[in-house]
Protein backbone atom coordinates (compact mmCIF):
# COMPACT_ATOMS: atom_id res chain seq x y z
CA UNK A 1 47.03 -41.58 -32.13
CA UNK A 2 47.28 -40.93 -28.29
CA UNK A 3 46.99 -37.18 -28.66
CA UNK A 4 43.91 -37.78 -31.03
CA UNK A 5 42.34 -40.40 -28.37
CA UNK A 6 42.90 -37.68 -26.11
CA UNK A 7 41.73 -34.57 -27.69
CA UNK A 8 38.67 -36.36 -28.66
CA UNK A 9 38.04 -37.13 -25.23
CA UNK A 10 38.18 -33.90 -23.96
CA UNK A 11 35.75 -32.52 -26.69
CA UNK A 12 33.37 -35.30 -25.42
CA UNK A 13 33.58 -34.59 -22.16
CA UNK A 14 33.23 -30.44 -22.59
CA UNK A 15 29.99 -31.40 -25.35
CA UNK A 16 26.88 -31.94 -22.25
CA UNK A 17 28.41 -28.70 -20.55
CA UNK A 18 28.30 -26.70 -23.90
CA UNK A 19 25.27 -28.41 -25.01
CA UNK A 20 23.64 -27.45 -21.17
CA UNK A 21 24.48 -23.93 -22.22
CA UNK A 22 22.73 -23.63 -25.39
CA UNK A 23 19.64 -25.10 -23.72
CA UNK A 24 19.54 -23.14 -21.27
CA UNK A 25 17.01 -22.30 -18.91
CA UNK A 26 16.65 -26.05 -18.27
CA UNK A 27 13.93 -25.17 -15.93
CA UNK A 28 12.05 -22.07 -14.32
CA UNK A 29 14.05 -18.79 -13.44
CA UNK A 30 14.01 -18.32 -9.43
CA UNK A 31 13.82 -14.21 -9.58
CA UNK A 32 14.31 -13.26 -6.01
CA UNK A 33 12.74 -9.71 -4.81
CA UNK A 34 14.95 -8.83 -1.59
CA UNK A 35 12.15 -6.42 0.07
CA UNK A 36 8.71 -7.15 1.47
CA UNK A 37 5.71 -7.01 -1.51
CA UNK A 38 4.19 -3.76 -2.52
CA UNK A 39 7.47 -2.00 -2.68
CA UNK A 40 9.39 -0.73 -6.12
CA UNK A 41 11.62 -3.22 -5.98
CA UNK A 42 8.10 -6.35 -5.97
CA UNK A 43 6.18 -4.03 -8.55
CA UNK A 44 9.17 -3.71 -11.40
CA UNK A 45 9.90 -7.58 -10.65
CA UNK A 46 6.58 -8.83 -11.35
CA UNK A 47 6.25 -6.76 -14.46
CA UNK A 48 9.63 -7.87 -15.77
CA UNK A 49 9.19 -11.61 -15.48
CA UNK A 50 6.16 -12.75 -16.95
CA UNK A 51 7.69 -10.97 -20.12
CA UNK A 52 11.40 -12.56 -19.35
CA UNK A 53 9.36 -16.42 -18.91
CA UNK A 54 8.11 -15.42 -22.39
CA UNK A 55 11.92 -14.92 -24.17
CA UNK A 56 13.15 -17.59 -22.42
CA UNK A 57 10.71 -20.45 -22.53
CA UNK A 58 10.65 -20.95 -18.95
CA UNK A 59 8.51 -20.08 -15.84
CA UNK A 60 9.89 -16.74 -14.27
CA UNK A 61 8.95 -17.37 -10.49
CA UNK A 62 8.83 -15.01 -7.72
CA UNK A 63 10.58 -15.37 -4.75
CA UNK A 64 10.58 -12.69 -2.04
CA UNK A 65 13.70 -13.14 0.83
CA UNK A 66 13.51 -10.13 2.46
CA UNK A 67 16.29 -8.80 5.30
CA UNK A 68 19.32 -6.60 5.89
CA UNK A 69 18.18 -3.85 3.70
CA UNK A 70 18.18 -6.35 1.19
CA UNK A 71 21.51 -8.04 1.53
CA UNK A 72 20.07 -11.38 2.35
CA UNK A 73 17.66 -11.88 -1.00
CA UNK A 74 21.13 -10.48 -3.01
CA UNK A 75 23.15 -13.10 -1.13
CA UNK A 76 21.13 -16.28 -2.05
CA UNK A 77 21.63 -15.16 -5.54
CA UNK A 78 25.24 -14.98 -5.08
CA UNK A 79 25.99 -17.78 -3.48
CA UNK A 80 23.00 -20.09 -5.76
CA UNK A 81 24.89 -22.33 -8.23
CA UNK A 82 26.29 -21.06 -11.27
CA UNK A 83 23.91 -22.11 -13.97
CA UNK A 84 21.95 -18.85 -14.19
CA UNK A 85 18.50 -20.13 -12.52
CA UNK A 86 18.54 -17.74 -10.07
CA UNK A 87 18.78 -14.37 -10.26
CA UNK A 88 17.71 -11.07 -7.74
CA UNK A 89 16.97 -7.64 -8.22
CA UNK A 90 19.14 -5.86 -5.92
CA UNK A 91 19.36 -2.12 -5.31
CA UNK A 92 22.52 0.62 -4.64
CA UNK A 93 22.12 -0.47 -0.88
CA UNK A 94 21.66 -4.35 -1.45
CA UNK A 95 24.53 -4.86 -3.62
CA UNK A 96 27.47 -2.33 -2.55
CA UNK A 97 26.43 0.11 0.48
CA UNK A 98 25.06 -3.17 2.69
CA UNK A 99 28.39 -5.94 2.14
CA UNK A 100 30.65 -2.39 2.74
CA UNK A 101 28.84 -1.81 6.25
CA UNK A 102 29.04 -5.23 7.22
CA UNK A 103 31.75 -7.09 8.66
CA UNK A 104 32.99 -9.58 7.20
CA UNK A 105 31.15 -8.80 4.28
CA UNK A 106 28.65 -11.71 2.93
CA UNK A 107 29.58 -11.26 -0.47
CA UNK A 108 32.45 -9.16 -3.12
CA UNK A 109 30.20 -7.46 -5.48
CA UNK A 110 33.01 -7.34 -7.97
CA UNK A 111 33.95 -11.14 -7.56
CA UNK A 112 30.75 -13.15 -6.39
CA UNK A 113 27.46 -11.15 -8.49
CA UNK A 114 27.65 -10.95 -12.70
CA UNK A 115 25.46 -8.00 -13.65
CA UNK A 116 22.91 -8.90 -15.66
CA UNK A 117 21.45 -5.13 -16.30
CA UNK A 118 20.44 -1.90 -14.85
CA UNK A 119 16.58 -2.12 -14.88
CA UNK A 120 15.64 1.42 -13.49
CA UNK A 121 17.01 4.57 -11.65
CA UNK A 122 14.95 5.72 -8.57
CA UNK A 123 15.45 9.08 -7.58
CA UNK A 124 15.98 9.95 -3.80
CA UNK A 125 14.51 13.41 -3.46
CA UNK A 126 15.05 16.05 -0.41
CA UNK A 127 11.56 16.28 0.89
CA UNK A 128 10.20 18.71 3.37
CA UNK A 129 6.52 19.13 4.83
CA UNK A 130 4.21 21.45 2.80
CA UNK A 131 4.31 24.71 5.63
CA UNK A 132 7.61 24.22 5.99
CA UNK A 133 9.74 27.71 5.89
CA UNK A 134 13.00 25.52 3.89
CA UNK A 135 12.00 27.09 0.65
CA UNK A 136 15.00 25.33 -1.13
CA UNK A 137 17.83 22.88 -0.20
CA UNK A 138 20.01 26.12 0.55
CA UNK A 139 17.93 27.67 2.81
CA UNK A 140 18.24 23.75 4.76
CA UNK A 141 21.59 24.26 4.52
CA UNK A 142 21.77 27.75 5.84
CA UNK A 143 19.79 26.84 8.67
CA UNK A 144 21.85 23.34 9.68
CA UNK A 145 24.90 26.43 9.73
CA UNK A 146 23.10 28.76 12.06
CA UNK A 147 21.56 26.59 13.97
CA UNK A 148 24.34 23.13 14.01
CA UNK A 149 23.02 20.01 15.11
CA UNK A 150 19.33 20.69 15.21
CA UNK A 151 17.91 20.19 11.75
CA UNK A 152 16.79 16.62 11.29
CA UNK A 153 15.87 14.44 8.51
CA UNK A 154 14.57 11.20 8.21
CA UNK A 155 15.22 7.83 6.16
CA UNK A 156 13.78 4.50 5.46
CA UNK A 157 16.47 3.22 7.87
CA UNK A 158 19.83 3.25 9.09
CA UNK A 159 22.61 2.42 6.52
CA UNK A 160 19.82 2.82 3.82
CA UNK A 161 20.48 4.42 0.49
CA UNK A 162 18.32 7.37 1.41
CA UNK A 163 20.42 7.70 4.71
CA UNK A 164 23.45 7.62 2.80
CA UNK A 165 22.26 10.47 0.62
CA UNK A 166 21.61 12.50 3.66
CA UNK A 167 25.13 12.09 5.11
CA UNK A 168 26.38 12.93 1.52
CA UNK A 169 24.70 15.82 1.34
CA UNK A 170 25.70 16.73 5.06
CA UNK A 171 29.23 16.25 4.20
CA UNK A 172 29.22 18.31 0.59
CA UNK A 173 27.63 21.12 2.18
CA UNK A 174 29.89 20.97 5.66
CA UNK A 175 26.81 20.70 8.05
CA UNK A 176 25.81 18.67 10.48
CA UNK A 177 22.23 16.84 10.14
CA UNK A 178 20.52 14.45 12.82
CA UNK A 179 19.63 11.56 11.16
CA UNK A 180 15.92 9.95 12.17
CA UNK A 181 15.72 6.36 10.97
CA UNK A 182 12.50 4.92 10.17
CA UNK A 183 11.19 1.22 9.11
CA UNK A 184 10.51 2.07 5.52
CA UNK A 185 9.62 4.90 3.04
CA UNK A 186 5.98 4.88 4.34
CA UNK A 187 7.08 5.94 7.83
CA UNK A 188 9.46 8.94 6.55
CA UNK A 189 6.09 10.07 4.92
CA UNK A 190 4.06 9.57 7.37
CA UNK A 191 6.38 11.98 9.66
CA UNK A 192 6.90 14.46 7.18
CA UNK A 193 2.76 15.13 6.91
CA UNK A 194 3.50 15.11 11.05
CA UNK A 195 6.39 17.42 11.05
CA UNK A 196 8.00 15.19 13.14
CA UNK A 197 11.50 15.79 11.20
CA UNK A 198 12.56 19.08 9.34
CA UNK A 199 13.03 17.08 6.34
CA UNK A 200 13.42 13.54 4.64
CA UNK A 201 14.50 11.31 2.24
CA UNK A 202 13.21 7.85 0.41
CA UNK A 203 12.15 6.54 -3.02
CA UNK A 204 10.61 9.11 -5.83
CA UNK A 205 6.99 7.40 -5.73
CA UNK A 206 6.99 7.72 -1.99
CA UNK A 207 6.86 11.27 -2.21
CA UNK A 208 5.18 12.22 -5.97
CA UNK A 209 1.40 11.62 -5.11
CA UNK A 210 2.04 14.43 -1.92
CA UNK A 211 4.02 16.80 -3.83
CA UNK A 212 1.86 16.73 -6.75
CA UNK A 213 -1.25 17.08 -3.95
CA UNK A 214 0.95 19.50 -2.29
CA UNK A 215 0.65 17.63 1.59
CA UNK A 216 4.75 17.98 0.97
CA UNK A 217 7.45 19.10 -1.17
CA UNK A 218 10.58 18.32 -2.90
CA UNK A 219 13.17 20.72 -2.81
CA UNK A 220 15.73 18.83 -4.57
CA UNK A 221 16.85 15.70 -6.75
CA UNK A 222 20.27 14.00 -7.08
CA UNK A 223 19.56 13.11 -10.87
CA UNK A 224 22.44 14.70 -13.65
CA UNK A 225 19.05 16.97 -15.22
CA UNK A 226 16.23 18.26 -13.81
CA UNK A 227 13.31 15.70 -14.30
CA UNK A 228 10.86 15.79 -16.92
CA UNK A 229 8.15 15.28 -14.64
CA UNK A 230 9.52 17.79 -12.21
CA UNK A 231 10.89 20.82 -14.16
CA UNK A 232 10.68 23.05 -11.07
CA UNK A 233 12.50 20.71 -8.86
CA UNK A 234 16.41 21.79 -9.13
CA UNK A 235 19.34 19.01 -8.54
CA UNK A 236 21.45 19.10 -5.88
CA UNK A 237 23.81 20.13 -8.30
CA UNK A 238 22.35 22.99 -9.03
CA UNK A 239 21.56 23.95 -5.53
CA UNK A 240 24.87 24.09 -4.60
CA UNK A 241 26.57 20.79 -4.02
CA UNK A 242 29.16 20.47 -6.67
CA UNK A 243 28.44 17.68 -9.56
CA UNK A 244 27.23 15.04 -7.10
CA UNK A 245 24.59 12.83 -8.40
CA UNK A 246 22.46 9.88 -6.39
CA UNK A 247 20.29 7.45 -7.57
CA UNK A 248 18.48 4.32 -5.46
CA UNK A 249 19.38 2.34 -8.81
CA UNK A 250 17.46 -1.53 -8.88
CA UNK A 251 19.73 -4.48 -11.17
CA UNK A 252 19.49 -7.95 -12.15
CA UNK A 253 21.74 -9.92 -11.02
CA UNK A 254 23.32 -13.47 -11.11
CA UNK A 255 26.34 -15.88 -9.60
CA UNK A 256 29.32 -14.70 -10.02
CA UNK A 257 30.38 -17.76 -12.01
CA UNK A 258 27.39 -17.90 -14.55
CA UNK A 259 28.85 -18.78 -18.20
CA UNK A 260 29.27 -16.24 -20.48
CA UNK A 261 26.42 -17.62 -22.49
CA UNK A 262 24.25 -18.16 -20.18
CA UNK A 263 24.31 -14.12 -19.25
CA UNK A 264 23.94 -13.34 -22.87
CA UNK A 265 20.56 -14.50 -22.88
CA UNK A 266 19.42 -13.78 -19.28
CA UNK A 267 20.29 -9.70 -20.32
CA UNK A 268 18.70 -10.16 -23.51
CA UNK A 269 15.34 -11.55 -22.02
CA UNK A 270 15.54 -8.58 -19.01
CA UNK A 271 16.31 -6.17 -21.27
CA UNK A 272 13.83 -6.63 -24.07
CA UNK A 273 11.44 -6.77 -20.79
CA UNK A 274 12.33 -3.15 -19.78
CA UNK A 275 12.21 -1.77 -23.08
CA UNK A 276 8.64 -3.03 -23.70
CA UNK A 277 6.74 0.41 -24.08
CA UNK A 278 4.15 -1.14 -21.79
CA UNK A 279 6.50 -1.36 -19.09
CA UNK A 280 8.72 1.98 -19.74
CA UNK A 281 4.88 3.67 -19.47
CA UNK A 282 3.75 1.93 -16.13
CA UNK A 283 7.75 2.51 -14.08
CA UNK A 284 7.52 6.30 -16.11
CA UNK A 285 4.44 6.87 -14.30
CA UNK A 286 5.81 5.97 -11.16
CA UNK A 287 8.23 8.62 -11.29
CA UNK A 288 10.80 6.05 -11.85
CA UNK A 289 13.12 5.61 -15.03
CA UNK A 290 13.67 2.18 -16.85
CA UNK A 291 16.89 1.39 -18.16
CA UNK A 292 17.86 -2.10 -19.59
CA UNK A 293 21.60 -1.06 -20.42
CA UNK A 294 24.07 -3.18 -20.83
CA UNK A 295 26.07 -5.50 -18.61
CA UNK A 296 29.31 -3.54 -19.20
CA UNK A 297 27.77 -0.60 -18.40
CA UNK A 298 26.38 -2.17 -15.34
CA UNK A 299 29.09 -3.55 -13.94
CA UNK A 300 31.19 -0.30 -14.19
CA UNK A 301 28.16 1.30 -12.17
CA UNK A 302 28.77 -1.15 -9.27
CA UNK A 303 32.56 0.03 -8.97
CA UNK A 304 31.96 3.20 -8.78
CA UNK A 305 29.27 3.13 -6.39
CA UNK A 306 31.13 0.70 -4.45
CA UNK A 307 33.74 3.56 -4.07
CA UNK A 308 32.12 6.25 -3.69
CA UNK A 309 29.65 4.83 -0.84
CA UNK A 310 32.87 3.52 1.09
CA UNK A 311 33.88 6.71 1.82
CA UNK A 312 30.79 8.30 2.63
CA UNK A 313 30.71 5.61 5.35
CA UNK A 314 34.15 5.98 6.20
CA UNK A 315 34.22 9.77 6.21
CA UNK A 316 30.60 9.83 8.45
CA UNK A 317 31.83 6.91 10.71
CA UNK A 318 28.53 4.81 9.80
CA UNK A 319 28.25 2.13 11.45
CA UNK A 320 24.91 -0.67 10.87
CA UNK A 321 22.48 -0.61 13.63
């Protein structure tokens, strides 16, 4: 009778937290954007959530808590409580190259964030000013070997995914390039129609409108295949790097600690979002790609990048300024 008494009990007493599962959202969805608004990162959020609000029942409201490249919006989401009500849209740099720069680090990707889902791949091309004589990545390259230490190239800021890809690059190819941080993608433009810098990096739909108006060029994308939209822009694969691919990826994610339940839906609502053909046609256009995989596939995204940033950083001595 006392093991009966006893096992009812604890079926009682597991019932509201089950039952608070099945219900949820309970109330509205805090999506927090981690960059200032008019960015990639704001535009792809405020398409996804009035569409998430809809398959969940719930207000989808937009927070922006911008800082640290990031970090700081990606942080509140990992340290929120674990119920699934709030939930960012970090990048590669918010979620695994910004906690492995920092020290201590504010949050363990692995440990403290549940991915949710990849919700688009943002290419980082190798950009260089319209006259420019760099024809091709390899003649950069040739020229950072003749001439060491003098061929610059900008980013949208120190420790930055687009900064990263630079030292990358630097380090496949066994050059040395003199990084030129600047306070945003906008900036890095902005010097490249200058000629400020021999060359530069940020976000795809920084750079597509001037390429395709020819004010600048890409010589070069870190995606597996050429891009449809850019059949006459080789990888850096192809141009001589070895099988090294980069991508500024953007993912939902959540508290470590969110039930498994509760992450079912929150990845069904994001990814039904992301697969809407309205939305794949608006981020296409961009010259961005939508993805709305799955959390699996997510997550083993994070541990690799987590790796394989680490040692960019270790092997380039980065430190964050």
């Amino acid at each position: 009778m006392l093991q009966r008494l006893s096992l009812a009990l604890a079926l009682f007493a597991a019932l509201p937290a089950a039952q608070a599962q099945e219900a949820f959202p309970t109330r509205p969805i805090r999506f927090v954007v981690p960059f200032a608004p008019g960015g990639s990162n704001d535009f792809v959020a405020r398409l996804m959530a009035p569409r998430m609000a809809a398959t969940l029942g719930q207000p989808v409201v937009i927070e922006t808590r911008s800082g640290a490249g990031g970090v700081t919006g990606v942080e509140l989401a990992a340290k929120a409580p674990a119920d699934g009500h709030t939930v960012a849209l970090g990048t590669t740099g918010a979620i695994v190259i910004g906690p492995s720069l920092m020290a201590p680090p504010p949050f363990n990707p692995q440990r403290d964030l549940a991915p949710i889902t990849l919700a688009m791949n943002v290419q980082v091309p190798v950009v260089v000013p319209a006259r420019s004589p760099f024809r091709s990545l390899g003649d950069l390259i040739a020229a950072a070997k003749a001439r060491p230490g003098t061929i610059t190239f900008g980013s949208s800021g120190a420790g930055s995914m687009p900064h990263l890809t630079g030292e990358l690059i630097a380090q496949m190819a066994g050059v040395r390039l003199v990084h030129v941080p600047y306070r945003g993608g906008g900036p890095v433009g902005t010097a490249l129609l200058a000629a400020e810098v021999d060359s530069g990096l940020s976000d795809m739909p920084v750079f597509l409108p001037h390429h395709r108006a020819g004010t600048l060029r890409i010589i070069a994308v870190g995606s597996p295949q050429r891009l449809p939209f850019l059949p006459e822009v080789p990888t850096l694969a192809e141009s001589g790097l070895g099988q090294i691919e980069t991508s500024n990826w953007h993912g939902l994610v959540t508290a470590g600690a969110v039930p498994e339940a509760v992450l079912v839906k929150l990845h069904a609502a994001a990814a039904a979002a992301l697969h809407e053909p309205e939305v794949v046609r608006v981020i296409t256009e961009q010259g961005m790609e939508p993805v709305g995989g799955s959390r699996a596939d997510f997550a083993a995204l994070i541990r690799a990048d987590t790796l394989k940033w680490a040692e960019v950083i270790r092997r380039g001595n980065i430190r964050p300024e």
